[in-house]
Structure formats: structure tokens, C-alpha cells
ModelCIF file with pLDDT and N, C-alpha, C, O atoms, coordinates in Angstrom:
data_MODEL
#
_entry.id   MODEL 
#
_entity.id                         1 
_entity.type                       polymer 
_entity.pdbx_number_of_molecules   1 
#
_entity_poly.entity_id                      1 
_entity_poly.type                           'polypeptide(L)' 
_entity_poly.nstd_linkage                   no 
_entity_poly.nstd_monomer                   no 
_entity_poly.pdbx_seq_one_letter_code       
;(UNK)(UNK)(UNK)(UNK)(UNK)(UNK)(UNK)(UNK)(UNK)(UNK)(UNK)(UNK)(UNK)(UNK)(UNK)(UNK)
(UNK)(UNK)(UNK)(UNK)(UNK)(UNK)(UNK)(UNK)(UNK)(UNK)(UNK)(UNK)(UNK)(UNK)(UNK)(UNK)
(UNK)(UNK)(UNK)(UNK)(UNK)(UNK)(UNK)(UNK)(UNK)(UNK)(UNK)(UNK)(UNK)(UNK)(UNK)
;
_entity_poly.pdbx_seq_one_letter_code_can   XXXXXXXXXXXXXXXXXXXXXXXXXXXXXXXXXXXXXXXXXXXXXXX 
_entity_poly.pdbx_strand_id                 A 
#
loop_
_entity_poly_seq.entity_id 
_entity_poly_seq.num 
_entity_poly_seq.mon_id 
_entity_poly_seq.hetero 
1 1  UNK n 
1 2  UNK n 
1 3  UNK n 
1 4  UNK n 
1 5  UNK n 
1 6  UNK n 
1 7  UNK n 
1 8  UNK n 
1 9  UNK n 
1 10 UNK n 
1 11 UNK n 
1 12 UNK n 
1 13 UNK n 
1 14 UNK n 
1 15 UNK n 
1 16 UNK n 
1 17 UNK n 
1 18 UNK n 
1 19 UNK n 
1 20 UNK n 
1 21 UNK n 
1 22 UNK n 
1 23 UNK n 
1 24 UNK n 
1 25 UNK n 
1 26 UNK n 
1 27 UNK n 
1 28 UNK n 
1 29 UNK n 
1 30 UNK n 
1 31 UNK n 
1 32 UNK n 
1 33 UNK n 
1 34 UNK n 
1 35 UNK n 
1 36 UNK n 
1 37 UNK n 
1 38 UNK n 
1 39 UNK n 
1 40 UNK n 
1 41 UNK n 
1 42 UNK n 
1 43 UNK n 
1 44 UNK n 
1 45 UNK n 
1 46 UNK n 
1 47 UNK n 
#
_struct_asym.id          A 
_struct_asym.entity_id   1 
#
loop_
_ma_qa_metric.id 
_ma_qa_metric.mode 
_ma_qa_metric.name 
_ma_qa_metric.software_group_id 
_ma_qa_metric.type 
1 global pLDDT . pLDDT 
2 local  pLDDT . pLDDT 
#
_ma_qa_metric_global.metric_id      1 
_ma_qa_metric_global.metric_value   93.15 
_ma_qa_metric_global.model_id       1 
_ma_qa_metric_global.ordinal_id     1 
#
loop_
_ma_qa_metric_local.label_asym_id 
_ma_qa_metric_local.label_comp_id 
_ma_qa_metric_local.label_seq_id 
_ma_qa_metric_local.metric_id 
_ma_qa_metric_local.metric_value 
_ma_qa_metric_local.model_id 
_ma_qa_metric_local.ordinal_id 
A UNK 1  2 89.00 1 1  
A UNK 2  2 89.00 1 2  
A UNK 3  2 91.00 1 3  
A UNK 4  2 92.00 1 4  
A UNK 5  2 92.00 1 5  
A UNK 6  2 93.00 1 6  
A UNK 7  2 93.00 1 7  
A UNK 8  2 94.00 1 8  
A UNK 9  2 94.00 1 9  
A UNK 10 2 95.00 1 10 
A UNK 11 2 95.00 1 11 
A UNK 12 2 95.00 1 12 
A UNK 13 2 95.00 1 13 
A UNK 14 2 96.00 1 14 
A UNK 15 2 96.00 1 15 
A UNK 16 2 95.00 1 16 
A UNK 17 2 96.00 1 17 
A UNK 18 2 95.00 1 18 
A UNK 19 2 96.00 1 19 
A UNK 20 2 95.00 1 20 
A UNK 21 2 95.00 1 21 
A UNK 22 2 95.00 1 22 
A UNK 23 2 95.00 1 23 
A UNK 24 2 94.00 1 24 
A UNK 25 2 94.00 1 25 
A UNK 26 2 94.00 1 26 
A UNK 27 2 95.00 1 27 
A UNK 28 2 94.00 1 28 
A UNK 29 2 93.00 1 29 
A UNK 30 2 94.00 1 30 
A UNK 31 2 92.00 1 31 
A UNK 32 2 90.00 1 32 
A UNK 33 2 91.00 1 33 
A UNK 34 2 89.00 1 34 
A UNK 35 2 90.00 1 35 
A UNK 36 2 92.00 1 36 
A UNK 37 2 91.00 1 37 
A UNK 38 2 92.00 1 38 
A UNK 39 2 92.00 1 39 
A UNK 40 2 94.00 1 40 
A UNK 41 2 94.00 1 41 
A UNK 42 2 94.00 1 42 
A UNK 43 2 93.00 1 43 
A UNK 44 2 93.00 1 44 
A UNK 45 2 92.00 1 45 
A UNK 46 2 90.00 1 46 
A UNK 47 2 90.00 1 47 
#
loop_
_atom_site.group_PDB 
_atom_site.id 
_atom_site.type_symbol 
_atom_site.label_atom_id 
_atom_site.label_alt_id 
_atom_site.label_comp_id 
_atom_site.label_asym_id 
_atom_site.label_entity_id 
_atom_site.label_seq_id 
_atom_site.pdbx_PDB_ins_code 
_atom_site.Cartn_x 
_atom_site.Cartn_y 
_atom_site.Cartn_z 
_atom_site.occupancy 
_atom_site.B_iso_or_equiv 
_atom_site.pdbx_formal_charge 
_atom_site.auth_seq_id 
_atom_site.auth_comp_id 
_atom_site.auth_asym_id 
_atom_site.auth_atom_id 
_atom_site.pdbx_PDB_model_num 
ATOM 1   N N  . UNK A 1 1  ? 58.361 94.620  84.183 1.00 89.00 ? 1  UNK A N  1 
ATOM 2   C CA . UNK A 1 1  ? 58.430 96.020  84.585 1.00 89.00 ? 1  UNK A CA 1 
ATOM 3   C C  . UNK A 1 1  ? 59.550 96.239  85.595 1.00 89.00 ? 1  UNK A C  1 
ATOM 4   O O  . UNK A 1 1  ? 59.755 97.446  85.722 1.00 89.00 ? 1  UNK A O  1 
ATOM 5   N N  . UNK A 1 2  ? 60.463 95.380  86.470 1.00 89.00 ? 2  UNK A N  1 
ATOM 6   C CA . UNK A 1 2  ? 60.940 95.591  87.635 1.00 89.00 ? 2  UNK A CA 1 
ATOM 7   C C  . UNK A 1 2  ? 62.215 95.693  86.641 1.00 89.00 ? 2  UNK A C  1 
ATOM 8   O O  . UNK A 1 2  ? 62.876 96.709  86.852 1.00 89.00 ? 2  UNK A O  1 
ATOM 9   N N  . UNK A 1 3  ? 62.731 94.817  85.548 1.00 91.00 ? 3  UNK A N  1 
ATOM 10  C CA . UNK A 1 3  ? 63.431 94.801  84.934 1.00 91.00 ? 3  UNK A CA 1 
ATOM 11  C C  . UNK A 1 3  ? 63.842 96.261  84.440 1.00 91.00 ? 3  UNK A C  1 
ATOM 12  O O  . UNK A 1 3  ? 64.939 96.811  84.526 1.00 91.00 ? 3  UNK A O  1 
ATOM 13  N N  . UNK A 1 4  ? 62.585 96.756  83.869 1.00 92.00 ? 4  UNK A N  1 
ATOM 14  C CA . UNK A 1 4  ? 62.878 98.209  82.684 1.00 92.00 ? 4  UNK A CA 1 
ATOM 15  C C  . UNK A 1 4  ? 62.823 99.442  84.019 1.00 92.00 ? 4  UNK A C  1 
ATOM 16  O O  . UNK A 1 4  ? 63.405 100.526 83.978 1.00 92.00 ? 4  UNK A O  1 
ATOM 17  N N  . UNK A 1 5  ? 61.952 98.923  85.180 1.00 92.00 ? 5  UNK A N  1 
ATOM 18  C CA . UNK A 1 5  ? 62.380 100.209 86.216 1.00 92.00 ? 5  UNK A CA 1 
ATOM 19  C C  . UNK A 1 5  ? 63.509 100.242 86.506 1.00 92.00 ? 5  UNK A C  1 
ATOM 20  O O  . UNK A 1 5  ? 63.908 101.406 86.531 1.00 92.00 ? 5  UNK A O  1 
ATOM 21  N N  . UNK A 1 6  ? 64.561 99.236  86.847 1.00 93.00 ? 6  UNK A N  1 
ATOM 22  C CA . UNK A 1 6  ? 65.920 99.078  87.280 1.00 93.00 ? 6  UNK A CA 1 
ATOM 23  C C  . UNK A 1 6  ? 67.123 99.919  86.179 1.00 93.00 ? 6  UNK A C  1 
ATOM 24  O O  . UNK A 1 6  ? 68.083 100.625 86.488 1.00 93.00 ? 6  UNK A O  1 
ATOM 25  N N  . UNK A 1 7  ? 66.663 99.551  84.964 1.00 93.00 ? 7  UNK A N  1 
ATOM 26  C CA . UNK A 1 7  ? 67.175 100.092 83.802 1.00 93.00 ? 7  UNK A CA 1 
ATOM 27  C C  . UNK A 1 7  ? 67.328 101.867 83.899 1.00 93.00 ? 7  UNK A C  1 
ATOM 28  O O  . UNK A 1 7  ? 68.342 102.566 83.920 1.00 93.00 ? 7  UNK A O  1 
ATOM 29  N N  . UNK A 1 8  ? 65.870 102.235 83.947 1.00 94.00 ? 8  UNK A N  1 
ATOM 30  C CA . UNK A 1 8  ? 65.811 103.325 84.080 1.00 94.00 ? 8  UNK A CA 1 
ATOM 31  C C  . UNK A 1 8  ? 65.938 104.455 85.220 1.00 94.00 ? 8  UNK A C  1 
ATOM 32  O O  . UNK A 1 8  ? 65.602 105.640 85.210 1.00 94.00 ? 8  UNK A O  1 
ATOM 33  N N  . UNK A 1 9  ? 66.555 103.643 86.223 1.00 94.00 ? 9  UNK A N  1 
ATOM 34  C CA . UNK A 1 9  ? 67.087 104.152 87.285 1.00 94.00 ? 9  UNK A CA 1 
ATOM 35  C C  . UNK A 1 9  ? 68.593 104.385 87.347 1.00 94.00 ? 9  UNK A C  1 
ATOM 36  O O  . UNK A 1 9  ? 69.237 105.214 87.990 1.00 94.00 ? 9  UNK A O  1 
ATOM 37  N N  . UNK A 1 10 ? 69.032 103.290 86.382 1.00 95.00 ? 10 UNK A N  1 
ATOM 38  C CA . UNK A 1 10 ? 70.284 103.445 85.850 1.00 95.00 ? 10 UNK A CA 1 
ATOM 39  C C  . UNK A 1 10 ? 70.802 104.448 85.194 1.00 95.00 ? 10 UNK A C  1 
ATOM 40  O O  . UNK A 1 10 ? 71.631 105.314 85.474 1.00 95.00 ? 10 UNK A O  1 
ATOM 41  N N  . UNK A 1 11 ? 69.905 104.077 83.878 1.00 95.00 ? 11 UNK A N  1 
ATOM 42  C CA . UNK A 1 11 ? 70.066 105.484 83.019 1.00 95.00 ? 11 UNK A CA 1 
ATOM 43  C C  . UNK A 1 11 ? 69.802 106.770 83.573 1.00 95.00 ? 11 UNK A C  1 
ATOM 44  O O  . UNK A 1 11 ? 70.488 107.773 83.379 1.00 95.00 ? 11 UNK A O  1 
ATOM 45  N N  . UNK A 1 12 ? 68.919 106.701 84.172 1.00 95.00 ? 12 UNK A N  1 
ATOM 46  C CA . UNK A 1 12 ? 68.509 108.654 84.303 1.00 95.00 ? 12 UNK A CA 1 
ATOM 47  C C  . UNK A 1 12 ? 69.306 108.688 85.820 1.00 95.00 ? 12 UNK A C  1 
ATOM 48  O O  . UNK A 1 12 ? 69.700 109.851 85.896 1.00 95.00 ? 12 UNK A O  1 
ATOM 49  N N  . UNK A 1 13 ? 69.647 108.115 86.815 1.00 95.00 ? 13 UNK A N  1 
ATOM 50  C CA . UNK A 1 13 ? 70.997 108.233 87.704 1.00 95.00 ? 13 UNK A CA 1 
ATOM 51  C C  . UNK A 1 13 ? 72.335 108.906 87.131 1.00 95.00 ? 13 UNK A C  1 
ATOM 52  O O  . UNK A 1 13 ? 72.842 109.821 87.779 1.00 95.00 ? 13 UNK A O  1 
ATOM 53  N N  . UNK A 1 14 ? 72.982 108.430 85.805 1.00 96.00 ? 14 UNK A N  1 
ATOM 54  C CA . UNK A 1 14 ? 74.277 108.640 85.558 1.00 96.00 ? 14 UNK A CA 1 
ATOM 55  C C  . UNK A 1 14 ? 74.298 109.884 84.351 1.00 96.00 ? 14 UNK A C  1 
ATOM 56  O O  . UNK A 1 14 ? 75.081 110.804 84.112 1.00 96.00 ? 14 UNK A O  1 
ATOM 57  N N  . UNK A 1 15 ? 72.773 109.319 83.610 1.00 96.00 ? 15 UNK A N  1 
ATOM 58  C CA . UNK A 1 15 ? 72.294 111.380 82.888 1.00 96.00 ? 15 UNK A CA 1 
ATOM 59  C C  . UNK A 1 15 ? 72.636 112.153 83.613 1.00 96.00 ? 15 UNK A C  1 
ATOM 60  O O  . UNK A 1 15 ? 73.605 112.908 83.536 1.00 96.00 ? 15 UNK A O  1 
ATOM 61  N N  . UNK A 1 16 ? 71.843 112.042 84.427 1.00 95.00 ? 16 UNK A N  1 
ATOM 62  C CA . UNK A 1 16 ? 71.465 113.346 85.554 1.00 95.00 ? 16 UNK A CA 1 
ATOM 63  C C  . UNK A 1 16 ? 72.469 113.638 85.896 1.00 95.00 ? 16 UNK A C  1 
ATOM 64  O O  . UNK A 1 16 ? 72.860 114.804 85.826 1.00 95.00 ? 16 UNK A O  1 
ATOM 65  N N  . UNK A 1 17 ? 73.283 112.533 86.433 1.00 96.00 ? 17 UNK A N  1 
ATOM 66  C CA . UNK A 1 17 ? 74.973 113.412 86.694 1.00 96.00 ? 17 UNK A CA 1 
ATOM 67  C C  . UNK A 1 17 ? 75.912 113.965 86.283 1.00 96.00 ? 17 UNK A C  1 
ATOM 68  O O  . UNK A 1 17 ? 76.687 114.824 86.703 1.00 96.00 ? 17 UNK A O  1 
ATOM 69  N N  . UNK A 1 18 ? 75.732 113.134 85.000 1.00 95.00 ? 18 UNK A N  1 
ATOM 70  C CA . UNK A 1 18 ? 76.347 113.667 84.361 1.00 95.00 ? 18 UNK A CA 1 
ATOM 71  C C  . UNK A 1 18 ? 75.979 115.131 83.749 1.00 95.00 ? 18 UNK A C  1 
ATOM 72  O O  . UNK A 1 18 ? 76.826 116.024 83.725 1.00 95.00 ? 18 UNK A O  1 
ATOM 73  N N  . UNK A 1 19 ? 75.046 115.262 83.400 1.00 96.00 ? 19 UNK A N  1 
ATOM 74  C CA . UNK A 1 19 ? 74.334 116.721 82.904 1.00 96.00 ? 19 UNK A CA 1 
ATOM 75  C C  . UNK A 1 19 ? 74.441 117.922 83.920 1.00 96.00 ? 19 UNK A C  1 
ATOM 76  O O  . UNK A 1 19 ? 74.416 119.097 83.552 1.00 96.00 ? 19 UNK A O  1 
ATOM 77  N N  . UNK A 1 20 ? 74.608 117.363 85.744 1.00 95.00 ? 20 UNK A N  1 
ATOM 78  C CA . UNK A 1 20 ? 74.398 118.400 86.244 1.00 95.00 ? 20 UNK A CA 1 
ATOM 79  C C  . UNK A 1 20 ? 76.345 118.707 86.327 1.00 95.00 ? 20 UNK A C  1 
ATOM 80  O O  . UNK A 1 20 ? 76.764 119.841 86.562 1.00 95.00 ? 20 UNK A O  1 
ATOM 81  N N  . UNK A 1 21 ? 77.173 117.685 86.128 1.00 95.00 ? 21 UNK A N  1 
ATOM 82  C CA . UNK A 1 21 ? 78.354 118.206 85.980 1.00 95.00 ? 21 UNK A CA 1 
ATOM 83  C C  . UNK A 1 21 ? 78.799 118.963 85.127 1.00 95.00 ? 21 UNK A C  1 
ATOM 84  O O  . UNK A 1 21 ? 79.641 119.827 85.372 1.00 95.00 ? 21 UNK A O  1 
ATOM 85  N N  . UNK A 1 22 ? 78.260 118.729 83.913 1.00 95.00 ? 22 UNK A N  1 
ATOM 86  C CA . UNK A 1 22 ? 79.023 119.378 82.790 1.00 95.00 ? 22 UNK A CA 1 
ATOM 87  C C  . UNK A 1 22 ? 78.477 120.800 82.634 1.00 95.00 ? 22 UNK A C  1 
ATOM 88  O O  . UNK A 1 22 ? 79.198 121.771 82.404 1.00 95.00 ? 22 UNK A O  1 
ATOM 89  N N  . UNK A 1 23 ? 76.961 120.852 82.798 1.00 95.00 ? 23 UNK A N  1 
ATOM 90  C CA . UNK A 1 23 ? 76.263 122.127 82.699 1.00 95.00 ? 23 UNK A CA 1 
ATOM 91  C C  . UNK A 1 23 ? 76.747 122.836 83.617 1.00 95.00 ? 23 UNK A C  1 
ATOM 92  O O  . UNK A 1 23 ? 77.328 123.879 83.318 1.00 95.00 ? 23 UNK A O  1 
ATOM 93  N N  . UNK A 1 24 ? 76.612 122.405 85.034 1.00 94.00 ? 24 UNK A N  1 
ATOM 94  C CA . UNK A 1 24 ? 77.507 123.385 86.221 1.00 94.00 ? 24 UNK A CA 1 
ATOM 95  C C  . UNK A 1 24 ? 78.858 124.298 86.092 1.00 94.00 ? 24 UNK A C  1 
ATOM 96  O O  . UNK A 1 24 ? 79.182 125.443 86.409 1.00 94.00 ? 24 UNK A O  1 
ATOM 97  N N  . UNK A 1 25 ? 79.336 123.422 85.597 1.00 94.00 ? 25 UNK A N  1 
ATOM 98  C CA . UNK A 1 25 ? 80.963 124.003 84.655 1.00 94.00 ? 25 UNK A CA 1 
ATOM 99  C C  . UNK A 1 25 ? 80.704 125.058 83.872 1.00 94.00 ? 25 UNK A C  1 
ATOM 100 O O  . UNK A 1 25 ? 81.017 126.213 84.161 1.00 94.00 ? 25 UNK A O  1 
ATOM 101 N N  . UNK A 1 26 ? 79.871 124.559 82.410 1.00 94.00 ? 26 UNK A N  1 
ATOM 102 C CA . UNK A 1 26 ? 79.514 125.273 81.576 1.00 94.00 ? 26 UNK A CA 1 
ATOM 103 C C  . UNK A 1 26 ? 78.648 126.862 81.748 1.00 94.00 ? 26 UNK A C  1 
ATOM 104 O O  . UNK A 1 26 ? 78.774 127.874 81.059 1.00 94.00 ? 26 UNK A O  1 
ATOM 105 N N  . UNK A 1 27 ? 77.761 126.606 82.927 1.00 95.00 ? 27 UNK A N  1 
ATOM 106 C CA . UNK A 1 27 ? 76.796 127.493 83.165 1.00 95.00 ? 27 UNK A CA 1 
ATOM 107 C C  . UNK A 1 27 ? 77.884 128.397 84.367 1.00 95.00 ? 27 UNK A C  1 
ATOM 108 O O  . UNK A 1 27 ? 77.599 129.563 84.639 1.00 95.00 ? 27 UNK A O  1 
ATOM 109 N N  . UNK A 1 28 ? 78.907 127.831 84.906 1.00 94.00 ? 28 UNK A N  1 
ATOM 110 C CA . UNK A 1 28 ? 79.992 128.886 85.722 1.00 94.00 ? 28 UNK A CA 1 
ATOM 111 C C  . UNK A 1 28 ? 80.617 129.756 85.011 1.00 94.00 ? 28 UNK A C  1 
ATOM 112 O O  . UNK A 1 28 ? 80.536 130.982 85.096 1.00 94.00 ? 28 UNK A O  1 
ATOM 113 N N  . UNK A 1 29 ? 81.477 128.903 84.045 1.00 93.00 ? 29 UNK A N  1 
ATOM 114 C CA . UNK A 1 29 ? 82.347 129.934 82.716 1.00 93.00 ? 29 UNK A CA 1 
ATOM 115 C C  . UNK A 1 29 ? 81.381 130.652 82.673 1.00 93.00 ? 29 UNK A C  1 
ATOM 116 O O  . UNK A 1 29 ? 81.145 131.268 83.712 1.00 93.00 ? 29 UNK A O  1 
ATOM 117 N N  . UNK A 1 30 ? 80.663 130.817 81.765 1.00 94.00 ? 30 UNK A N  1 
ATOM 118 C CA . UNK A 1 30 ? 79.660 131.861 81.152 1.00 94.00 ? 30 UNK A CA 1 
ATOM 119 C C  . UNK A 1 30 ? 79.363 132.976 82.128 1.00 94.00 ? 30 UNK A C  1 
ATOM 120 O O  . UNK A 1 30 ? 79.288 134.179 81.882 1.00 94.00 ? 30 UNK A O  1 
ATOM 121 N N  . UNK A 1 31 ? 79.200 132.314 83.353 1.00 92.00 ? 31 UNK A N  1 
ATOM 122 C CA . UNK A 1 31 ? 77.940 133.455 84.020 1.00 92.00 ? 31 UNK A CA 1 
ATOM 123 C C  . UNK A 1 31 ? 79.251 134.433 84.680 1.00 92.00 ? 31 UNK A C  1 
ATOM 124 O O  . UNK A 1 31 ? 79.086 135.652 84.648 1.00 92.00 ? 31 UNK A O  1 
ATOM 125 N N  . UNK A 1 32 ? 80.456 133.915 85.231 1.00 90.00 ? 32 UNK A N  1 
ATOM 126 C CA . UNK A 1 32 ? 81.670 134.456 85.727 1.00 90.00 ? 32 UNK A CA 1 
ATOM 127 C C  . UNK A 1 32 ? 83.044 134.980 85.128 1.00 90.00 ? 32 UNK A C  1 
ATOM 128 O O  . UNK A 1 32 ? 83.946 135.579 85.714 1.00 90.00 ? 32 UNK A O  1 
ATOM 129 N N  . UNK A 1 33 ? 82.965 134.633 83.946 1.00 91.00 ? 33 UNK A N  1 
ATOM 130 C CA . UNK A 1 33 ? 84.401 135.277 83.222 1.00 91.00 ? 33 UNK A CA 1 
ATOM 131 C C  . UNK A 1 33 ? 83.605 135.841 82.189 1.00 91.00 ? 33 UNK A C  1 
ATOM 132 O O  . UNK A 1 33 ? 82.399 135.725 81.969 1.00 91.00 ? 33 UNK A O  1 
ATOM 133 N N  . UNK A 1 34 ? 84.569 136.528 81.543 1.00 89.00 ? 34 UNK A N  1 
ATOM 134 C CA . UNK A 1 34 ? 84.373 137.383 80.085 1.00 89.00 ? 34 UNK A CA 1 
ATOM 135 C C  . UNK A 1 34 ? 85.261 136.883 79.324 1.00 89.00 ? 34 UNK A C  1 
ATOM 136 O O  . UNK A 1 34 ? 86.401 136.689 79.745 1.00 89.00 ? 34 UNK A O  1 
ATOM 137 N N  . UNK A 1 35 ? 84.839 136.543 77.881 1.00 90.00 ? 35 UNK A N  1 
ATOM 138 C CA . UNK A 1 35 ? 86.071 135.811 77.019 1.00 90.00 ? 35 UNK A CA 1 
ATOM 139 C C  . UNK A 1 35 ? 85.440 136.097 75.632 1.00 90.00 ? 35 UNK A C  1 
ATOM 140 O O  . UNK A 1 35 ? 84.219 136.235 75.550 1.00 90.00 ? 35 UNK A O  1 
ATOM 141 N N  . UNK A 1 36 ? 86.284 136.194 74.476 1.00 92.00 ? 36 UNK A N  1 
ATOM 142 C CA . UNK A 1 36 ? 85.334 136.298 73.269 1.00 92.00 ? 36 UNK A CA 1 
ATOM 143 C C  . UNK A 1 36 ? 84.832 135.113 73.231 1.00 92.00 ? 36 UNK A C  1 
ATOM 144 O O  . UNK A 1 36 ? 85.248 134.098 73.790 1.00 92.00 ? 36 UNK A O  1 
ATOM 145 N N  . UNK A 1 37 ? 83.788 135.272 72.460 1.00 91.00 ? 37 UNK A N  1 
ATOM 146 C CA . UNK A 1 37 ? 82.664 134.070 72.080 1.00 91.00 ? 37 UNK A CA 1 
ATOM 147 C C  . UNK A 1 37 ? 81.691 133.550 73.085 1.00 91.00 ? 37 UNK A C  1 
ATOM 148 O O  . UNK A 1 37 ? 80.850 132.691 72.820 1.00 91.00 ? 37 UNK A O  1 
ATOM 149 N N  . UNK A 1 38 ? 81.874 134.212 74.458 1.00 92.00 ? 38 UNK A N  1 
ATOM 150 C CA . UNK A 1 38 ? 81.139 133.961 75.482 1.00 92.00 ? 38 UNK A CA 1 
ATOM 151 C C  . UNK A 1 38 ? 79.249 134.134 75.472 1.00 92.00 ? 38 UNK A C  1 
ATOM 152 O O  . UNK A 1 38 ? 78.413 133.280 75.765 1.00 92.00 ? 38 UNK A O  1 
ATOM 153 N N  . UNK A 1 39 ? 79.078 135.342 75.091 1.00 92.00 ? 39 UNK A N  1 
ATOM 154 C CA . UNK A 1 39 ? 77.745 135.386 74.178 1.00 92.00 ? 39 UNK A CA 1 
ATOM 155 C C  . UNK A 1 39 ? 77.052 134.327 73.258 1.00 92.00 ? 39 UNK A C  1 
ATOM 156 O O  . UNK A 1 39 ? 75.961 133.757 73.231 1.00 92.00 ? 39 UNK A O  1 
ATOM 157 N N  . UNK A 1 40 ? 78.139 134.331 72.555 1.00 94.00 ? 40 UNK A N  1 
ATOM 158 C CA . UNK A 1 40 ? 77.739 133.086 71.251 1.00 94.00 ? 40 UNK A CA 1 
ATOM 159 C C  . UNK A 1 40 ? 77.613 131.788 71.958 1.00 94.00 ? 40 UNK A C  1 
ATOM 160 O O  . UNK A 1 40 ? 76.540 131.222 71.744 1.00 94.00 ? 40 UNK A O  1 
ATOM 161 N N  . UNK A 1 41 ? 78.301 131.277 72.615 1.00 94.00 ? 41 UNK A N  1 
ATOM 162 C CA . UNK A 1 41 ? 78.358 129.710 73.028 1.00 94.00 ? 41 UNK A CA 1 
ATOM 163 C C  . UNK A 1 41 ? 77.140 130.083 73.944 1.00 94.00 ? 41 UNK A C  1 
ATOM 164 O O  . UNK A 1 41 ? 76.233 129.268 73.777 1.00 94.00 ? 41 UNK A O  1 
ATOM 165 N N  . UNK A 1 42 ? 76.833 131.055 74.858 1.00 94.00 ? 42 UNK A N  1 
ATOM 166 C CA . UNK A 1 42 ? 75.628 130.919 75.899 1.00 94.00 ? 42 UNK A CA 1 
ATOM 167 C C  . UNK A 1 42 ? 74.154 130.944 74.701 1.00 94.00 ? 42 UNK A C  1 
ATOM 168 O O  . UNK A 1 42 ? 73.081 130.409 74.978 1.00 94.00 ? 42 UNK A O  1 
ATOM 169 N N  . UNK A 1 43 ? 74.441 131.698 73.359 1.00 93.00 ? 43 UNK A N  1 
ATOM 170 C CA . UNK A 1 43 ? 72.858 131.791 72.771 1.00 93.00 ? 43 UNK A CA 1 
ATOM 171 C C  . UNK A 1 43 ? 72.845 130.316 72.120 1.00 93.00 ? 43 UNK A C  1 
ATOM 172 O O  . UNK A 1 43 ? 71.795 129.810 71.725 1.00 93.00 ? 43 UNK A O  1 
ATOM 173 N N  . UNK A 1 44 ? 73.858 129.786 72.053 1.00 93.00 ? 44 UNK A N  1 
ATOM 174 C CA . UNK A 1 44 ? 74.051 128.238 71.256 1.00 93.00 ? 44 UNK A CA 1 
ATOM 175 C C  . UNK A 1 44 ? 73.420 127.271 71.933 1.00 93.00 ? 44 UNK A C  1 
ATOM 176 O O  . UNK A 1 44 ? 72.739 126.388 71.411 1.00 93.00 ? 44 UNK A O  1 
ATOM 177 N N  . UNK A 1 45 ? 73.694 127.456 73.483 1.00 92.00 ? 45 UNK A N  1 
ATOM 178 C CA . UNK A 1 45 ? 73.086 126.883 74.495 1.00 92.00 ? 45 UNK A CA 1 
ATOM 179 C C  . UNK A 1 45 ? 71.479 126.577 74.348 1.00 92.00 ? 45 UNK A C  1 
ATOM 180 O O  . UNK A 1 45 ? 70.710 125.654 74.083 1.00 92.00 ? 45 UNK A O  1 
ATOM 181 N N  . UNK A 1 46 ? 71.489 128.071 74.723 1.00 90.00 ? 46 UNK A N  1 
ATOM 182 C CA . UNK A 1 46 ? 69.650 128.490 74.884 1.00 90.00 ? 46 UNK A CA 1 
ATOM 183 C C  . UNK A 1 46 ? 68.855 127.740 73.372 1.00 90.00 ? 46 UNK A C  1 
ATOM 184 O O  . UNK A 1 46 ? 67.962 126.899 73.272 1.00 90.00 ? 46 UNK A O  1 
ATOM 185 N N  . UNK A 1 47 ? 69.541 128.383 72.492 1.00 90.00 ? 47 UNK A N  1 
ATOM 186 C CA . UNK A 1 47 ? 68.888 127.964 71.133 1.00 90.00 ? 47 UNK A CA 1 
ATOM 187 C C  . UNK A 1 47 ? 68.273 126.386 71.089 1.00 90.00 ? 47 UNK A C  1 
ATOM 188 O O  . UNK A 1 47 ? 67.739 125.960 70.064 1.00 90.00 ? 47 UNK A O  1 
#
């Protein structure tokens, strides 16, 4: 178990960062500029 906790401290450490980087970005465009397709890529999201 100390093995697969270490693992998974790994993994969900560099997820998490990664997810809160890219979404942060993603969830800025959207919520702050206007661009065509801006609608579409945010319901693509949600969906």
C-alpha cells in the first residue's frame, strides 16, 4: 500500500496541475474575450 499511495500522490499531484493550468487559461478566454466559436467550444466543454 505505501508503494500504490506514493504512486498516487504522484499521479493526482501533476493531474491536478496540470488540469488547473490548462482549464484556468481555457475558462479565462471564454469568460473574457468574445471570438466566433466562443459559445460552441464553452457548450463542448460543459457537454
Amino acid at each position: 500500500i505505501g508503494r500504490y499511495f506514493l504512486n498516487s500522490v504522484l499521479v493526482v499531484s501533476l493531474s491536478t496541475a496540470g488540469t488547473m493550468l490548462f482549464g484556468s487559461m481555457a475558462a479565462y478566454v471564454l469568460a473574457r474575450y468574445r471570438f466566433f466559436g466562443n459559445r460552441f467550444i464553452y457548450y463542448m466543454f460543459v457537454s
